[in-house]
Protein backbone atom coordinates (compact mmCIF):
# COMPACT_ATOMS: atom_id res chain seq x y z
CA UNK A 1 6.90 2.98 33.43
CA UNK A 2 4.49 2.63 30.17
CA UNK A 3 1.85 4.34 31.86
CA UNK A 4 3.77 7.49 32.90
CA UNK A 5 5.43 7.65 29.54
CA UNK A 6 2.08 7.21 27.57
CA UNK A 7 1.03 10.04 30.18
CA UNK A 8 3.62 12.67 29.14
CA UNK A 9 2.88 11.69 25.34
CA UNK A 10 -1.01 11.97 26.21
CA UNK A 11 -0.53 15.87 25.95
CA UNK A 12 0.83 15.90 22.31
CA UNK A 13 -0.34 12.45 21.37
CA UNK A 14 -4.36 11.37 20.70
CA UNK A 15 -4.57 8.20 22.91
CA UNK A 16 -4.97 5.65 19.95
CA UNK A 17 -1.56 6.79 18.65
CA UNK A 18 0.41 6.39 21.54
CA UNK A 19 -1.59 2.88 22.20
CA UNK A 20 -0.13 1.40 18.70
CA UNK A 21 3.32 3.29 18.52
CA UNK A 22 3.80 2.44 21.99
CA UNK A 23 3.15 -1.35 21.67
CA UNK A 24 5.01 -1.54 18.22
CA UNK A 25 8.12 0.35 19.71
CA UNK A 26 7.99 -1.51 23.31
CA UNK A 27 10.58 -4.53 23.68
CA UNK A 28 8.21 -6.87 25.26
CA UNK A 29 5.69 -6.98 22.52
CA UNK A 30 8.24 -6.45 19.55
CA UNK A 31 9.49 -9.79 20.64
CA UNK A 32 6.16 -11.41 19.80
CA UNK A 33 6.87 -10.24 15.92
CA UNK A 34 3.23 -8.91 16.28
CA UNK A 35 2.07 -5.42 15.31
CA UNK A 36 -0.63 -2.83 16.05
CA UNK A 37 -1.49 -1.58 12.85
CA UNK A 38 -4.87 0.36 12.99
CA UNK A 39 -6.51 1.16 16.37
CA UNK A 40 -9.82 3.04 16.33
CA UNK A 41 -10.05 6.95 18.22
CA UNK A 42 -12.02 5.58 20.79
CA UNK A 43 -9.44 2.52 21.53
CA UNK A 44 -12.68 0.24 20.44
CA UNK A 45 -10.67 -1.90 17.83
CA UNK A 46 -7.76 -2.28 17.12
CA UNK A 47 -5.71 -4.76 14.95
CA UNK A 48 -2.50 -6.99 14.97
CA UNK A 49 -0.83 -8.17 12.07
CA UNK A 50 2.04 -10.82 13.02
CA UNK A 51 3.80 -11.05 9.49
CA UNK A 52 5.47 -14.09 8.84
CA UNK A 53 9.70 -13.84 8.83
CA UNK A 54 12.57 -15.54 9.68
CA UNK A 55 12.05 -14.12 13.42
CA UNK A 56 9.11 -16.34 14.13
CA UNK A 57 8.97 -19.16 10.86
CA UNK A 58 9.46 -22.93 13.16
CA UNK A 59 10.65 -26.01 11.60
CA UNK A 60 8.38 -26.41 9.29
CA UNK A 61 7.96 -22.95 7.69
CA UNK A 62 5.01 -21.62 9.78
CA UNK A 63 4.64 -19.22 12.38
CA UNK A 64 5.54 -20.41 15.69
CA UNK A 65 2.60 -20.66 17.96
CA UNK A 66 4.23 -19.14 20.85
CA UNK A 67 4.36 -15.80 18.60
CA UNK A 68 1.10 -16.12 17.64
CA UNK A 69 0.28 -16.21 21.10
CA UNK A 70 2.40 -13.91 22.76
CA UNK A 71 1.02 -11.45 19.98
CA UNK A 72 -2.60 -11.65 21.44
CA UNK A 73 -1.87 -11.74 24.47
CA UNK A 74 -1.63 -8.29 26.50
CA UNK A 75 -3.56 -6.60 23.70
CA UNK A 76 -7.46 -6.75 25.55
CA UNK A 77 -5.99 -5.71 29.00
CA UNK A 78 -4.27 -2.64 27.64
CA UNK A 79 -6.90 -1.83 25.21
CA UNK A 80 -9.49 -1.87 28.56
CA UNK A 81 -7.09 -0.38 30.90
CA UNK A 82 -7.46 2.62 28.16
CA UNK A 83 -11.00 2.54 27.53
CA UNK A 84 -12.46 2.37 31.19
CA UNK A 85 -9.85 4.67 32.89
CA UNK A 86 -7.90 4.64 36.35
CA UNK A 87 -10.84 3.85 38.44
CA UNK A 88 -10.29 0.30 37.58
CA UNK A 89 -8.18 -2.56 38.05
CA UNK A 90 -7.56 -4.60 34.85
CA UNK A 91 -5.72 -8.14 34.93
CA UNK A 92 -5.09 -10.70 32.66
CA UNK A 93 -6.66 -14.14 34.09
CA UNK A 94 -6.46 -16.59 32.05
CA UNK A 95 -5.77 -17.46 28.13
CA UNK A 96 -5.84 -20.56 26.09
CA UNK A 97 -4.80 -20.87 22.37
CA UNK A 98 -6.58 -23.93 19.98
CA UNK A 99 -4.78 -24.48 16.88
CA UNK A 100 -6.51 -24.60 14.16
CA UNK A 101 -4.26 -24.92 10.98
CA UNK A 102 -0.63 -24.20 10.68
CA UNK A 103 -0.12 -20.12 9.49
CA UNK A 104 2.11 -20.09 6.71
CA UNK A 105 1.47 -16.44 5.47
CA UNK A 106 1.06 -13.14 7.52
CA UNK A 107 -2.02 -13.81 10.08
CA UNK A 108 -4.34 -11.22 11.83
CA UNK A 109 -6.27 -10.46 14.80
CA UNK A 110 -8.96 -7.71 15.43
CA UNK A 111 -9.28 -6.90 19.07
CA UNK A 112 -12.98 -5.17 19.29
CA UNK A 113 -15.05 -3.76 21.75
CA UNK A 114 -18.58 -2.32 21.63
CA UNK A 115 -19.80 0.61 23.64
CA UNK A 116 -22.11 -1.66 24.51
CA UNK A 117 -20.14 -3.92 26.07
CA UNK A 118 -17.97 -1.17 27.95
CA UNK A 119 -21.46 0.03 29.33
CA UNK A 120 -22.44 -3.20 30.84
CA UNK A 121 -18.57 -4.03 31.85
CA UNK A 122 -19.18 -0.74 34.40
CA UNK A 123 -22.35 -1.72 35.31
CA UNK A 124 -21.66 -5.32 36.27
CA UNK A 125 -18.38 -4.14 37.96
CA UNK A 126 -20.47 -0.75 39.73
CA UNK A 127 -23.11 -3.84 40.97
CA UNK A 128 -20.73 -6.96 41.54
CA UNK A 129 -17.38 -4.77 42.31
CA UNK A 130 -15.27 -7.19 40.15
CA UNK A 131 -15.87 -9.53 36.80
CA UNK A 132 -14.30 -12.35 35.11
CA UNK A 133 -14.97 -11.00 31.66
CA UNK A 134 -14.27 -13.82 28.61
CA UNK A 135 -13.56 -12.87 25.45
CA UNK A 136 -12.45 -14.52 22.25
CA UNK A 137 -10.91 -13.92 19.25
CA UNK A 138 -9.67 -15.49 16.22
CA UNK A 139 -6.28 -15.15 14.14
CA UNK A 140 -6.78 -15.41 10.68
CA UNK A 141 -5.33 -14.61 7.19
CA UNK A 142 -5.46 -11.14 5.45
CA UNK A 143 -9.68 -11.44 4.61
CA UNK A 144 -10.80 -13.79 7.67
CA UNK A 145 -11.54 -16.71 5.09
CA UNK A 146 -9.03 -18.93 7.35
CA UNK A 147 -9.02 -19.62 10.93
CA UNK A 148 -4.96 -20.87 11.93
CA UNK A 149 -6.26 -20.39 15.98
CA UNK A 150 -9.26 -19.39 18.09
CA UNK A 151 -7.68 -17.56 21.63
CA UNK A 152 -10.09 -17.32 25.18
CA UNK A 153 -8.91 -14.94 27.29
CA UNK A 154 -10.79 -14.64 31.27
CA UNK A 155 -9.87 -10.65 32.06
CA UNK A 156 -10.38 -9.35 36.12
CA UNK A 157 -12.01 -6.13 35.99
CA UNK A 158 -12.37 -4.45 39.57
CA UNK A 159 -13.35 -1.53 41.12
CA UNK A 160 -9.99 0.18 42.26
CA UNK A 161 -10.81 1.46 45.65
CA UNK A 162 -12.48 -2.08 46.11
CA UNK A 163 -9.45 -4.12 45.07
CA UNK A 164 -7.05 -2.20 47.36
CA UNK A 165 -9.38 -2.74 50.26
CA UNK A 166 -9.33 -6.21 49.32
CA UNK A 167 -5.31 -6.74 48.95
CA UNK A 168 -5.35 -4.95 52.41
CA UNK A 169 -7.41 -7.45 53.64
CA UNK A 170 -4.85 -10.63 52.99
């Protein structure tokens, strides 16, 4: 459904704004109380802010992992999906969340990617057909001067026509 809608939009839309208006206005990720708010033309970077509120504050007047968490979470695999096109298959692995110290003010997250790294992401999936690519991140406060978690994330990159030949196969 998101990908035909960000379709249509694609033809009045540039791509980065339909990538943060679409995740700030989509149910599933407004639940997380995190928001998109800067993503680069290219799709490179882009950054979360998950403000602290009554929404997500636990017992003890930080922000509740889970909504850190859920706020990182489908933020690389869309931001790829984007970037490298539909002649890929993009999954989310595998993700794991160390707590660092609690977040009692508004934290942040800057999901980057080089065009480096997008080169060598084709060429390892062109040579290998599909990756396990690891990536990791850190949510901070406003300036980065405070780590409250570090997040791993494993993402599947495949070649398309090679992972439907493989799901045949099973």
């Amino acid at each position: 459904m998101y990908a035909v809608i960000s379709k249509i939009l694609s033809k009045f839309f540039k791509q980065n704004t339909i990538f943060k208006h679409g995740f700030n206005i989509s149910p599933m990720y407004r639940r997380s109380t995190g928001k998109i708010i800067e993503v680069s033309e290219d799709l490179l970077e882009a950054k979360v802010k998950i403000p602290i509120s009554y929404k997500n504050k636990n017992y003890v007047g930080s922000i509740f992992g889970g909504s850190l968490f859920s706020a990182t979470d489908p933020v690389f695999m869309i931001q790829l999906m984007n970037i490298l096109g539909n002649d890929y298959v993009v999954w989310d692995k595998s993700a794991e969340i160390k707590f660092k110290r609690p977040a009692k003010e508004n934290s942040y997250v800057d999901f980057i990617f080089t065009k480096e790294e997008i080169v060598k992401i084709k060429e390892r999936v062109l040579e290998e057909k599909e990756i396990d690519l690891k990536k990791k991140i850190k949510i901070t406060n406003k300036d980065a001067s405070i780590i409250y978690a570090e997040v791993s994330k494993i993402i599947y990159i495949a070649d398309k026509n090679y992972y439907k030949n493989k799901r045949k196969k099973k």
